[in-house]
N, C-alpha and C. Protein backbone atom coordinates (compact mmCIF):
# COMPACT_ATOMS: atom_id res chain seq x y z
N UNK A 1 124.65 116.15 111.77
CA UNK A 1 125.32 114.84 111.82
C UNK A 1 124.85 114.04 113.03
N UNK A 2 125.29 114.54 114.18
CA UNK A 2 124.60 114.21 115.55
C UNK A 2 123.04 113.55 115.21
N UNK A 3 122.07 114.45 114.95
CA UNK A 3 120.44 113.85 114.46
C UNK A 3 120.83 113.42 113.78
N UNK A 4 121.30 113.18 112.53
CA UNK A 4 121.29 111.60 111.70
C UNK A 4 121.64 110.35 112.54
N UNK A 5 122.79 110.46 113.32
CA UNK A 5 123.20 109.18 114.33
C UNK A 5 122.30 108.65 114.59
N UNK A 6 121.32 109.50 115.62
CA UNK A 6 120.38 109.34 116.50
C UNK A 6 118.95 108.97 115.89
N UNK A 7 118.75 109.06 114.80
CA UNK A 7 117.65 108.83 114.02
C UNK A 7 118.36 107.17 113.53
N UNK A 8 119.33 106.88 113.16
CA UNK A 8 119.88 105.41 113.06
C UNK A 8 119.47 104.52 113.80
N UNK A 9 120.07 105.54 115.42
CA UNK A 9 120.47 104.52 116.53
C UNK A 9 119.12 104.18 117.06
N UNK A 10 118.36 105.16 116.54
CA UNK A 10 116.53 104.77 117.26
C UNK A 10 115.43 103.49 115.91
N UNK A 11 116.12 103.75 114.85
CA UNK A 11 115.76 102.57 113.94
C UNK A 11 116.40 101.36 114.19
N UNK A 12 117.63 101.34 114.34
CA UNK A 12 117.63 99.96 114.82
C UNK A 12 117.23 99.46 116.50
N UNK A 13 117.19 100.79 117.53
CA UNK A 13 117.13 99.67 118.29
C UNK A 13 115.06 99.06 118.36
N UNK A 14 114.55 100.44 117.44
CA UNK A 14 113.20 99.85 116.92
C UNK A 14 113.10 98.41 116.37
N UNK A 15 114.04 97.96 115.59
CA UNK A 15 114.28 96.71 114.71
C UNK A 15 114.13 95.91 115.88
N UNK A 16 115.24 95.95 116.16
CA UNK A 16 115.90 95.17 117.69
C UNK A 16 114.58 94.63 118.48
N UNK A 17 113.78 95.81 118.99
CA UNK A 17 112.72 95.38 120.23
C UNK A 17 111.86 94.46 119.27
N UNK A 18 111.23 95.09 118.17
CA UNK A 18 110.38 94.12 117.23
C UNK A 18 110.92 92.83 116.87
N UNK A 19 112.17 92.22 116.86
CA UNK A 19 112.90 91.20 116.72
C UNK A 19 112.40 90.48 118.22
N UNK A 20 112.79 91.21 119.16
CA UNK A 20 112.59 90.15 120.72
C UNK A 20 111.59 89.77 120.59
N UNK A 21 110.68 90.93 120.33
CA UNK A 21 109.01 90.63 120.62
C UNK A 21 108.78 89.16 120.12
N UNK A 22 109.02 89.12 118.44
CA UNK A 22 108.80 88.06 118.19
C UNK A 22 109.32 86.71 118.69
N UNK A 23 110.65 86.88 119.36
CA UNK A 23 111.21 85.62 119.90
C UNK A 23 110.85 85.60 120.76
N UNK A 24 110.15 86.32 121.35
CA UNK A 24 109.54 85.94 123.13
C UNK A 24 107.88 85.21 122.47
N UNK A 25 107.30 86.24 121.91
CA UNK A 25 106.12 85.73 121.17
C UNK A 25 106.44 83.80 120.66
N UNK A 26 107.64 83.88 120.17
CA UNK A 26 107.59 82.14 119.48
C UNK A 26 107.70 81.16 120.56
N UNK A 27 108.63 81.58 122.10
CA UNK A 27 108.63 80.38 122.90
C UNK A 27 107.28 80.78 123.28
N UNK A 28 106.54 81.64 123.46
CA UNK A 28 105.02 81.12 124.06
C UNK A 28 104.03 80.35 123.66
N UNK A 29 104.31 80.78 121.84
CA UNK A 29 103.06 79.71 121.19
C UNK A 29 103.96 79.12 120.40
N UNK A 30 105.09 78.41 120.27
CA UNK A 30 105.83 77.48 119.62
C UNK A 30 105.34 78.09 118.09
N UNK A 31 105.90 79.24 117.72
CA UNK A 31 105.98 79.70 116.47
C UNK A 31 107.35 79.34 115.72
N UNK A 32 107.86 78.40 114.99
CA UNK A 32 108.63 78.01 114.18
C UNK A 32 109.66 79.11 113.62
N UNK A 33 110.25 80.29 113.81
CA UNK A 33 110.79 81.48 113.55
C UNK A 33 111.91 80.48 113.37
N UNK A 34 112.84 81.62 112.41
CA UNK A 34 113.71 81.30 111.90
C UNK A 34 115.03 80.84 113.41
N UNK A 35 114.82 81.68 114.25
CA UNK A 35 116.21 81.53 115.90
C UNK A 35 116.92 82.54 115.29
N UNK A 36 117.63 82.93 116.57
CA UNK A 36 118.48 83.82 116.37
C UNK A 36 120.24 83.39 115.51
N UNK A 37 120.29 81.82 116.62
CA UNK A 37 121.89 81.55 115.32
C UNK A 37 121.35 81.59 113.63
N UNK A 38 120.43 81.10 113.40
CA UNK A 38 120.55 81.01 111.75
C UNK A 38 119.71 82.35 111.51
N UNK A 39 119.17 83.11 112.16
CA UNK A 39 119.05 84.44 111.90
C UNK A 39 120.39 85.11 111.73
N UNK A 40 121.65 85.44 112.40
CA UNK A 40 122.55 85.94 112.13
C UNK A 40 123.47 85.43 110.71
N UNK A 41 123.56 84.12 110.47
CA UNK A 41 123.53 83.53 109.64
C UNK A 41 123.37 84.04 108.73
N UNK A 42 121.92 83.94 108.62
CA UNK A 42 121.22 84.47 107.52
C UNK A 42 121.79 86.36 107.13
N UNK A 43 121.55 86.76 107.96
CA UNK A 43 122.12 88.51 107.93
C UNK A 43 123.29 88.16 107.08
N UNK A 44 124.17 87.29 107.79
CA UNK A 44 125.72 87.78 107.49
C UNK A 44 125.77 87.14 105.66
N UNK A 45 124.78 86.76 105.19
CA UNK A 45 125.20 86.44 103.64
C UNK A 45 124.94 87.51 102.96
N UNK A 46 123.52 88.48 103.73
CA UNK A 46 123.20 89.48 102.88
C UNK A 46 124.42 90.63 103.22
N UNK A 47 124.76 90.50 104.26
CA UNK A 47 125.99 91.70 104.55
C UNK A 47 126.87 91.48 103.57
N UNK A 48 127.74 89.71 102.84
CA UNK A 48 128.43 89.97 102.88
C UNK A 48 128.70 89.98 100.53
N UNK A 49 127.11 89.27 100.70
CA UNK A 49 127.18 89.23 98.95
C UNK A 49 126.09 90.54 98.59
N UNK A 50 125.48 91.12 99.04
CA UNK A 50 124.45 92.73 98.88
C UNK A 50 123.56 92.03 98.08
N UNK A 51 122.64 91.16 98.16
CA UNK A 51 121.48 91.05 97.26
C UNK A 51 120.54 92.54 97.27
N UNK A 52 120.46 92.71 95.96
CA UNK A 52 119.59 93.77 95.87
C UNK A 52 118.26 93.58 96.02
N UNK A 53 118.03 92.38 95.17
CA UNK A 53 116.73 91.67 95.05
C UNK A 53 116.73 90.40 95.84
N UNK A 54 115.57 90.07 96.82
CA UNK A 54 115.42 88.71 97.48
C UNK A 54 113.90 88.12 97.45
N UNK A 55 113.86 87.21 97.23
CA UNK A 55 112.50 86.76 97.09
C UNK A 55 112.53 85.08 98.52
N UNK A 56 111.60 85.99 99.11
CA UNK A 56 111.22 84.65 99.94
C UNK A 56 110.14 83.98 100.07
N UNK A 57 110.53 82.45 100.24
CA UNK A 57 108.95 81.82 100.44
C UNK A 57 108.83 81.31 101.79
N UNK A 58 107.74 81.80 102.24
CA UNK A 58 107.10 81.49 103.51
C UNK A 58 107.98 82.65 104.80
N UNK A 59 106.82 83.57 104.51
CA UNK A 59 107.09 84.52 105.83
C UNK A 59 107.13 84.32 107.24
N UNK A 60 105.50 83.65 107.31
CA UNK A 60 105.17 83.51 108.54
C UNK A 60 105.31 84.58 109.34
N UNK A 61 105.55 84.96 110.28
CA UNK A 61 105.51 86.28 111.00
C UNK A 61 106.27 87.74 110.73
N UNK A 62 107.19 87.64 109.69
CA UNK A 62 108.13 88.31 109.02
C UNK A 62 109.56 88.38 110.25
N UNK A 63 110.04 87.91 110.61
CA UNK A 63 111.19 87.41 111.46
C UNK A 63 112.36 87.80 110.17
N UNK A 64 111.88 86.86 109.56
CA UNK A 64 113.61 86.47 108.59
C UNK A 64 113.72 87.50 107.79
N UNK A 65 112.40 88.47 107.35
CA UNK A 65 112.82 89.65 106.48
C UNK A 65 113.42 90.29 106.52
N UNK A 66 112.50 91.11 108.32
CA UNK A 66 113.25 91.76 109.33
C UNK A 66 114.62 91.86 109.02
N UNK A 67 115.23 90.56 109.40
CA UNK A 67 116.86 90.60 109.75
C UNK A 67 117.38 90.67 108.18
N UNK A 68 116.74 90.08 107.05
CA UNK A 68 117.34 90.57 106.18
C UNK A 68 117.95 92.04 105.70
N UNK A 69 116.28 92.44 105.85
CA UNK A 69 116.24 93.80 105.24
C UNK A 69 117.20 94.77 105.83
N UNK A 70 117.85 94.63 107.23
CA UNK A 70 118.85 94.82 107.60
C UNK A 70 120.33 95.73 106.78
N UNK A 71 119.99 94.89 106.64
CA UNK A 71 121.31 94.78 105.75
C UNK A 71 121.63 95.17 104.15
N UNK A 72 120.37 95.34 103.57
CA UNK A 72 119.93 95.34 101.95
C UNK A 72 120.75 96.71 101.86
N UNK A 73 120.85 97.05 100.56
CA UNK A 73 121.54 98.04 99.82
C UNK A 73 120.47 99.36 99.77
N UNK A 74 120.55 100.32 99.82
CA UNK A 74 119.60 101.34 100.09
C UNK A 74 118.47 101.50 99.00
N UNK A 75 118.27 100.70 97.84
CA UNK A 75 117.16 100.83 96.80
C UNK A 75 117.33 98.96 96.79
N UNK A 76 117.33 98.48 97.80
CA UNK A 76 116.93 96.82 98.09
C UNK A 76 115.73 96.20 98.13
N UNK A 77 115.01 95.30 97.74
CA UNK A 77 113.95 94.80 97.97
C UNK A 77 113.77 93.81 98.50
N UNK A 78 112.67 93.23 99.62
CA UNK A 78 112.71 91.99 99.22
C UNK A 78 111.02 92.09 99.19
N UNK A 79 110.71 90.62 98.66
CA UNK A 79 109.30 90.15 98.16
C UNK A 79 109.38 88.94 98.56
N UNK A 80 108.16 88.56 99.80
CA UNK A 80 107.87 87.63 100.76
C UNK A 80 106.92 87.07 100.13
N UNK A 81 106.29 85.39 100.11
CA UNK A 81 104.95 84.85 100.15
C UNK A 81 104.60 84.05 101.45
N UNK A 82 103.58 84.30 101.78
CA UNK A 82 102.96 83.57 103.08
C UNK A 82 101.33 83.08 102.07
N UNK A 83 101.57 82.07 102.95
CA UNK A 83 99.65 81.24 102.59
C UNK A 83 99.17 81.85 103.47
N UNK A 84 99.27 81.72 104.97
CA UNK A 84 98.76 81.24 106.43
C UNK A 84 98.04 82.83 105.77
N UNK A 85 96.66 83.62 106.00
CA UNK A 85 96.60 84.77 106.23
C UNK A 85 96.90 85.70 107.23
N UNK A 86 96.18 85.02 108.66
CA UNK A 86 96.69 85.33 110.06
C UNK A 86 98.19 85.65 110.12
N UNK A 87 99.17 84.58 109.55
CA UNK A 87 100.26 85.11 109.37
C UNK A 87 100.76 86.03 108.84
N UNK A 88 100.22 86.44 107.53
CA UNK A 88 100.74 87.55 107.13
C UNK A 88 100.11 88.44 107.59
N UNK A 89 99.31 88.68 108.15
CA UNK A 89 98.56 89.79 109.07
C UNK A 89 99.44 90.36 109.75
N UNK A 90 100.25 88.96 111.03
CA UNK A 90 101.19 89.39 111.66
C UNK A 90 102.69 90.11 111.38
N UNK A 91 102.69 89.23 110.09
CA UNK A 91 103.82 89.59 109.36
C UNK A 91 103.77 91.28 108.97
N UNK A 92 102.44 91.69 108.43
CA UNK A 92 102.37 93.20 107.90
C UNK A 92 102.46 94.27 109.01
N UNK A 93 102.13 93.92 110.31
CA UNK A 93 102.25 94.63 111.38
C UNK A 93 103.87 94.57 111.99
N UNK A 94 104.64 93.31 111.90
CA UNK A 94 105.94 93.62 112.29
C UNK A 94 106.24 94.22 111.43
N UNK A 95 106.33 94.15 109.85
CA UNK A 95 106.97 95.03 109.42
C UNK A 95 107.08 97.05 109.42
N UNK A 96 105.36 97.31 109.84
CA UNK A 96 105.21 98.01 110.06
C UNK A 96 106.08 98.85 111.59
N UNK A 97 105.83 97.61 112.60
CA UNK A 97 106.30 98.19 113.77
C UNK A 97 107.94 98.41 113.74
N UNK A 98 108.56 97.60 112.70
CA UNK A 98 110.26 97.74 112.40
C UNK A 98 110.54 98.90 111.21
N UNK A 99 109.44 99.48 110.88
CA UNK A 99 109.46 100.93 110.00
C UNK A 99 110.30 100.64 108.50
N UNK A 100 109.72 99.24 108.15
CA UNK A 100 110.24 98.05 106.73
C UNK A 100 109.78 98.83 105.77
N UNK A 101 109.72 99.61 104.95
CA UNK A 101 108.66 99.60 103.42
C UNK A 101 109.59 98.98 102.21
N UNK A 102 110.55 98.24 102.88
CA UNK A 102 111.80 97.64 101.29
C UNK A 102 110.98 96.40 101.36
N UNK A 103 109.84 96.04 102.39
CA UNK A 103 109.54 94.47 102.08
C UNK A 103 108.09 94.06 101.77
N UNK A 104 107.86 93.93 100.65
CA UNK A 104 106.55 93.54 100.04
C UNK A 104 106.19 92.26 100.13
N UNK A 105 104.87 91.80 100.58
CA UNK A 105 104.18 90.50 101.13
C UNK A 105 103.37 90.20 99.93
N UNK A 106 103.55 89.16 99.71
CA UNK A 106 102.34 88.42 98.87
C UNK A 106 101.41 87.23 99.85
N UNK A 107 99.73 87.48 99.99
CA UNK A 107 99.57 86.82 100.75
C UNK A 107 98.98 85.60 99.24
N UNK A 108 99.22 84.42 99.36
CA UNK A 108 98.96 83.22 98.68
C UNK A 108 99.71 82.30 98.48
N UNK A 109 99.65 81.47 97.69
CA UNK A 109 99.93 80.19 97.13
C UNK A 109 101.43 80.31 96.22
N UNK A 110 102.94 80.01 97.10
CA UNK A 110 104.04 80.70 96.44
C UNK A 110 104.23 79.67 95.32
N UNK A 111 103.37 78.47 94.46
CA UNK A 111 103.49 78.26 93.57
C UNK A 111 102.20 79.03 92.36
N UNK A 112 101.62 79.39 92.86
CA UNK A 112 101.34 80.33 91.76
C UNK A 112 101.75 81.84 91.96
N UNK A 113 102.24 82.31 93.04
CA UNK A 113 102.96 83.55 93.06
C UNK A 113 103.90 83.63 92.40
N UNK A 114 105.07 82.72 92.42
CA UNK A 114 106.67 83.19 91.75
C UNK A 114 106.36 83.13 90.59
N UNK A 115 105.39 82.15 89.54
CA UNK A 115 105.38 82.85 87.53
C UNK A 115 105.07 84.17 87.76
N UNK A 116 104.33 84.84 88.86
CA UNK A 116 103.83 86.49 88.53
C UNK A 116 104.79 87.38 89.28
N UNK A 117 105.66 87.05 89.86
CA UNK A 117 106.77 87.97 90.51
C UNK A 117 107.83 88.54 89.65
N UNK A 118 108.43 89.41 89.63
CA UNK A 118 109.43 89.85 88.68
C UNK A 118 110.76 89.73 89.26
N UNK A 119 111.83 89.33 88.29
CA UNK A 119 113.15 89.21 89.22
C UNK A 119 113.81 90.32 88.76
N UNK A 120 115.10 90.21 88.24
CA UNK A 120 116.24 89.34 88.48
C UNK A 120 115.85 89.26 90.18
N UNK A 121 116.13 88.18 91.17
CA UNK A 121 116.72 87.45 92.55
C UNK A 121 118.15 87.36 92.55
N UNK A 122 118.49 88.43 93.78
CA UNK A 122 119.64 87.88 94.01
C UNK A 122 120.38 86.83 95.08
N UNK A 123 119.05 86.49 95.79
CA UNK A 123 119.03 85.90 96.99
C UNK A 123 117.37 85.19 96.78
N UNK A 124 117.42 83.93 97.22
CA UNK A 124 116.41 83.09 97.36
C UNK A 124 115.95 82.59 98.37
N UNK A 125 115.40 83.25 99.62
CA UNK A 125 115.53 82.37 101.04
C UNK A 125 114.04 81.25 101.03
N UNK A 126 114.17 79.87 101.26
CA UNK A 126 112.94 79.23 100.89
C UNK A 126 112.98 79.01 102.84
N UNK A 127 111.70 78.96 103.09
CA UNK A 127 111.44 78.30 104.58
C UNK A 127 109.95 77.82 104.49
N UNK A 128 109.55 77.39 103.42
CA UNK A 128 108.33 77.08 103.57
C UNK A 128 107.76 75.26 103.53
N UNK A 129 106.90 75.00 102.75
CA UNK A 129 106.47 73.48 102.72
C UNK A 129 107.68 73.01 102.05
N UNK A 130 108.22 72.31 103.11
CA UNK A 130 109.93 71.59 102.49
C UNK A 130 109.28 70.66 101.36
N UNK A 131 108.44 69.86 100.98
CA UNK A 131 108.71 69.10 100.11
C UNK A 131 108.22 69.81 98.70
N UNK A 132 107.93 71.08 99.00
CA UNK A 132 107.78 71.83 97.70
C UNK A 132 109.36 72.61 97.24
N UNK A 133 110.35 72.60 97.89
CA UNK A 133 111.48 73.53 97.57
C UNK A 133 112.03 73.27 96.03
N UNK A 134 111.87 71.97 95.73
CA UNK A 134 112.80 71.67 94.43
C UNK A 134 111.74 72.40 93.45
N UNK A 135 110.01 72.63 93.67
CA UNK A 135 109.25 73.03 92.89
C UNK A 135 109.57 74.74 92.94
N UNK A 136 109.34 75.32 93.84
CA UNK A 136 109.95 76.54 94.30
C UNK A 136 111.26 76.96 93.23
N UNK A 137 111.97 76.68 93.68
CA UNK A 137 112.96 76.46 92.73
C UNK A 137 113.22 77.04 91.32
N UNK A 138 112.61 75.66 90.55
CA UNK A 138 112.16 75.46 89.69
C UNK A 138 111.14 76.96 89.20
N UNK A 139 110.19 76.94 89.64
CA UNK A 139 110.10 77.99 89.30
C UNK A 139 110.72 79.41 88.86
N UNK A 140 111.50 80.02 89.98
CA UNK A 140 112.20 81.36 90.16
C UNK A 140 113.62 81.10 89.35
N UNK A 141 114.10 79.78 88.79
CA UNK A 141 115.30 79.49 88.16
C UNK A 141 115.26 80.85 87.40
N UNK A 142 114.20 80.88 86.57
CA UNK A 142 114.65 81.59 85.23
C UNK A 142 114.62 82.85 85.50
N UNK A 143 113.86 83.33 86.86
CA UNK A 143 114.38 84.63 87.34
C UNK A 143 115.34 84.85 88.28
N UNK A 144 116.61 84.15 88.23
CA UNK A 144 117.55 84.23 89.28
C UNK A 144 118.30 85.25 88.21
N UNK A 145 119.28 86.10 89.14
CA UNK A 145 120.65 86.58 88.27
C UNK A 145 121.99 85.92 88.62
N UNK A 146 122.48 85.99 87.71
CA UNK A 146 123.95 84.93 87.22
C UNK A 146 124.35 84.27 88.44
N UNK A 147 125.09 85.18 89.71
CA UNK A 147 125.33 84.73 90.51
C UNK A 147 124.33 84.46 91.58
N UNK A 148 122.88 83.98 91.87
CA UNK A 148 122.22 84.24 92.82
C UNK A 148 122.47 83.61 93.90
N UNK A 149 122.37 83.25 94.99
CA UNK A 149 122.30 82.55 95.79
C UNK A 149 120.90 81.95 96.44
N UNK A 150 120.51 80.62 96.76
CA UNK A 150 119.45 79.98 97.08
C UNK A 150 119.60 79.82 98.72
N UNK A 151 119.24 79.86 99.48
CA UNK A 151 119.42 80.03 100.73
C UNK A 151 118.10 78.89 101.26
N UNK A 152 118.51 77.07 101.74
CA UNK A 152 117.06 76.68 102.54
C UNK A 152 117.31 76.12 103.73
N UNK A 153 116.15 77.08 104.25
CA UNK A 153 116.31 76.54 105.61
C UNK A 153 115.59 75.02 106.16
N UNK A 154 116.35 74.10 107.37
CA UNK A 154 115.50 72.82 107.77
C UNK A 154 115.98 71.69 106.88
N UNK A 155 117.49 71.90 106.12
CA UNK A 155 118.32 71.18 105.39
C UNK A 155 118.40 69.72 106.32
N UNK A 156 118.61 69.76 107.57
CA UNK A 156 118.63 68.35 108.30
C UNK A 156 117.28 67.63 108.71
N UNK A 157 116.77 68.25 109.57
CA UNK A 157 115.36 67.97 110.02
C UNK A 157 114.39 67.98 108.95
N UNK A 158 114.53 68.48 108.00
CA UNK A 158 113.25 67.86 107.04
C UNK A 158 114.35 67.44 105.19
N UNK A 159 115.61 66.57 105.54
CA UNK A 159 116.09 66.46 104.78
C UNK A 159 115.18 65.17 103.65
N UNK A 160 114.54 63.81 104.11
CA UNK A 160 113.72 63.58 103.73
C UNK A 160 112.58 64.18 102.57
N UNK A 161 111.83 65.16 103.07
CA UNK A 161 111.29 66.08 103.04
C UNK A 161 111.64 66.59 101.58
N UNK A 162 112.63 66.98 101.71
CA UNK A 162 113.28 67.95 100.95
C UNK A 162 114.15 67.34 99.98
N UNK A 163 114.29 65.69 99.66
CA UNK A 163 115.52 65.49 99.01
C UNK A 163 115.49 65.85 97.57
N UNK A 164 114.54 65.35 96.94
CA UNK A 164 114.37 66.14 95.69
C UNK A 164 115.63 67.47 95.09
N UNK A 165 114.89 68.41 96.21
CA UNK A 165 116.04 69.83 96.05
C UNK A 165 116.86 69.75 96.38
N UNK A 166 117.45 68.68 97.83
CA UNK A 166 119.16 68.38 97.90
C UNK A 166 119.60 68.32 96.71
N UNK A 167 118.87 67.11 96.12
CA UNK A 167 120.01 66.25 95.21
C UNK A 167 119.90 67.18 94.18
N UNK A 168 119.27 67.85 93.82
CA UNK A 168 119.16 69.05 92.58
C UNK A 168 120.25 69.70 92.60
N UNK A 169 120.68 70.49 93.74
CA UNK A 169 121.69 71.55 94.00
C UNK A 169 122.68 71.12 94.56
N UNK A 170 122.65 70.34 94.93
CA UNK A 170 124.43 69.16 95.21
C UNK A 170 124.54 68.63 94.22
N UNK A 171 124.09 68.48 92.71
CA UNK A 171 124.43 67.56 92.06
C UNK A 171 125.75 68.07 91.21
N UNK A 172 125.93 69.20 91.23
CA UNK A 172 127.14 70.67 90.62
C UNK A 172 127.04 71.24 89.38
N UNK A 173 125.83 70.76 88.44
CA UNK A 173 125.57 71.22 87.23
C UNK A 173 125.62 72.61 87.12
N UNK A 174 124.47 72.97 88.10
CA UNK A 174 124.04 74.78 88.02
C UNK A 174 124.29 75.39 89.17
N UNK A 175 124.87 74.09 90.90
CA UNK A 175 125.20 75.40 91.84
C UNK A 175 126.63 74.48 92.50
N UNK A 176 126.42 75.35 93.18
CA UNK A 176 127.89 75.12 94.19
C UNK A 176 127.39 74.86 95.76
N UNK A 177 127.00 73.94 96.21
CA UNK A 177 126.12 73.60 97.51
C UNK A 177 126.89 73.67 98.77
N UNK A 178 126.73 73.83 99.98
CA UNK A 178 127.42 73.76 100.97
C UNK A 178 126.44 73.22 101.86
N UNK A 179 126.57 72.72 103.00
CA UNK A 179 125.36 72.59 104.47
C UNK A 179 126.29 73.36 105.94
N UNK A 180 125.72 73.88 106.04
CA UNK A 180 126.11 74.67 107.38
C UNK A 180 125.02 74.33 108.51
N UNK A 181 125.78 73.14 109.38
CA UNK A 181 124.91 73.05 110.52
C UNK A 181 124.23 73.40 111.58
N UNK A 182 123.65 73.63 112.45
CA UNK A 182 123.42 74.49 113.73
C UNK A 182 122.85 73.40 114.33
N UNK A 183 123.13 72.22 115.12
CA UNK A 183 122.56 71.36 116.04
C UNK A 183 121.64 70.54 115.06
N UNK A 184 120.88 70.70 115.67
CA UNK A 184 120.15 69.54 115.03
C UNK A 184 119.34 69.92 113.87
N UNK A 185 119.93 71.36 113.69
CA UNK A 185 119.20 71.31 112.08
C UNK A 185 120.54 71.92 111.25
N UNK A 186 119.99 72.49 109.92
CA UNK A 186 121.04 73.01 108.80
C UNK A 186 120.51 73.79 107.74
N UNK A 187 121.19 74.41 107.00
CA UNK A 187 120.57 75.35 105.96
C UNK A 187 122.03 75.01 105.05
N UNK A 188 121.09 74.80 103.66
CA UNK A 188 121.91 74.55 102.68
C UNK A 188 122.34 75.82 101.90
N UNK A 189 123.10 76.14 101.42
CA UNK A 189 123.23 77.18 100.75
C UNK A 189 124.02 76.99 99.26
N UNK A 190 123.73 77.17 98.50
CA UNK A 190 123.85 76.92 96.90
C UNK A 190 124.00 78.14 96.30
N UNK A 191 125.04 78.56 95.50
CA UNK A 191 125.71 79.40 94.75
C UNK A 191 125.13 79.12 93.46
N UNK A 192 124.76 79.93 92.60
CA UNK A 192 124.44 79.19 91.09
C UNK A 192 126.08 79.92 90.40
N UNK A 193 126.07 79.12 89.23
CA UNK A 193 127.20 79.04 88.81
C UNK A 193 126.86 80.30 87.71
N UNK A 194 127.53 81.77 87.24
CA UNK A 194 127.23 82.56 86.42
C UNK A 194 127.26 82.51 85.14
């Protein structure tokens, strides 16, 4: 019992250091990472609805998986797309150094990735080219399950950007929208209706 603890307590605080790294890594070269408030954020939806399945677009360094995968259900997945290659380079090595194998990378183009991905999604986190989200979307609709949740980040600061998919998922047909602020930015979060 004792060695099981201790085999826990040394995986997460493995998680943990690979988490700083990268936030020390982002104030040096202004790497766009998700932050730590809407990182916890983010955790606390998967803590508190268990997506089994998550599909994200735009990794970038794998930050937001990280903290997802956290939390996932013990046969959990998630499935990342990054363009940048360099990025997912970086991305395949944090995950490696946080001892991840629940999180599979697609390195390409996440509009021709999601027709070849398999769902059901129970969680949708988008952080990528905001004025593609409503296309994004659109896509993975028909692989969401009943209740999924859409999760986008940069809801204020690239609301412009992004209105397309506001007005899609605030409009109340197919979700249930909220905006949860953090300063000067926000992440929308949309319930689909089952």
């Amino acid at each position: 019992m004792l060695f099981c603890v201790l085999i826990l307590l040394d995986m997460v605080t493995g998680i943990n250091k690979v988490l700083k790294e990268i936030e020390d890594k982002s104030h040096e070269i202004s790497l766009p990472i998700l932050g730590r408030r809407k990182g916890k954020f983010l955790a606390s939806l998967v803590k508190k609805y268990k997506p089994k399945n998550i599909l994200e677009v735009g990794s970038l360094v794998g930050y937001s998986s990280i903290i997802m995968s956290r939390y996932l259900p013990t046969k959990g997945r998630i499935t990342t797309i990054e363009i940048n290659p360099k990025a997912a380079l970086l991305a395949k090595e944090n995950f490696l150094k946080a001892d991840k194998k629940n999180i599979n990378l697609i390195l390409g183009d996440a509009m021709k990735a999601i027709p070849n991905i398999e769902g059901p999604f129970d969680l949708v986190f988008l952080d990528a080219q905001k004025d593609e989200y409503y296309n994004y979307l659109l896509l993975a609709e028909n692989k969401l399950s009943p209740n999924a949740i859409i999760v986008a980040d940069n809801a204020k600061i690239f609301a412009d950007e992004m209105r397309d998919y506001l007005e899609y998922v605030r409009d109340r047909k197919k979700y249930r929208s909220e905006t949860y602020e953090f300063g000067d930015d926000a992440m929308e979060v949309s319930f689909r209706f089952g």
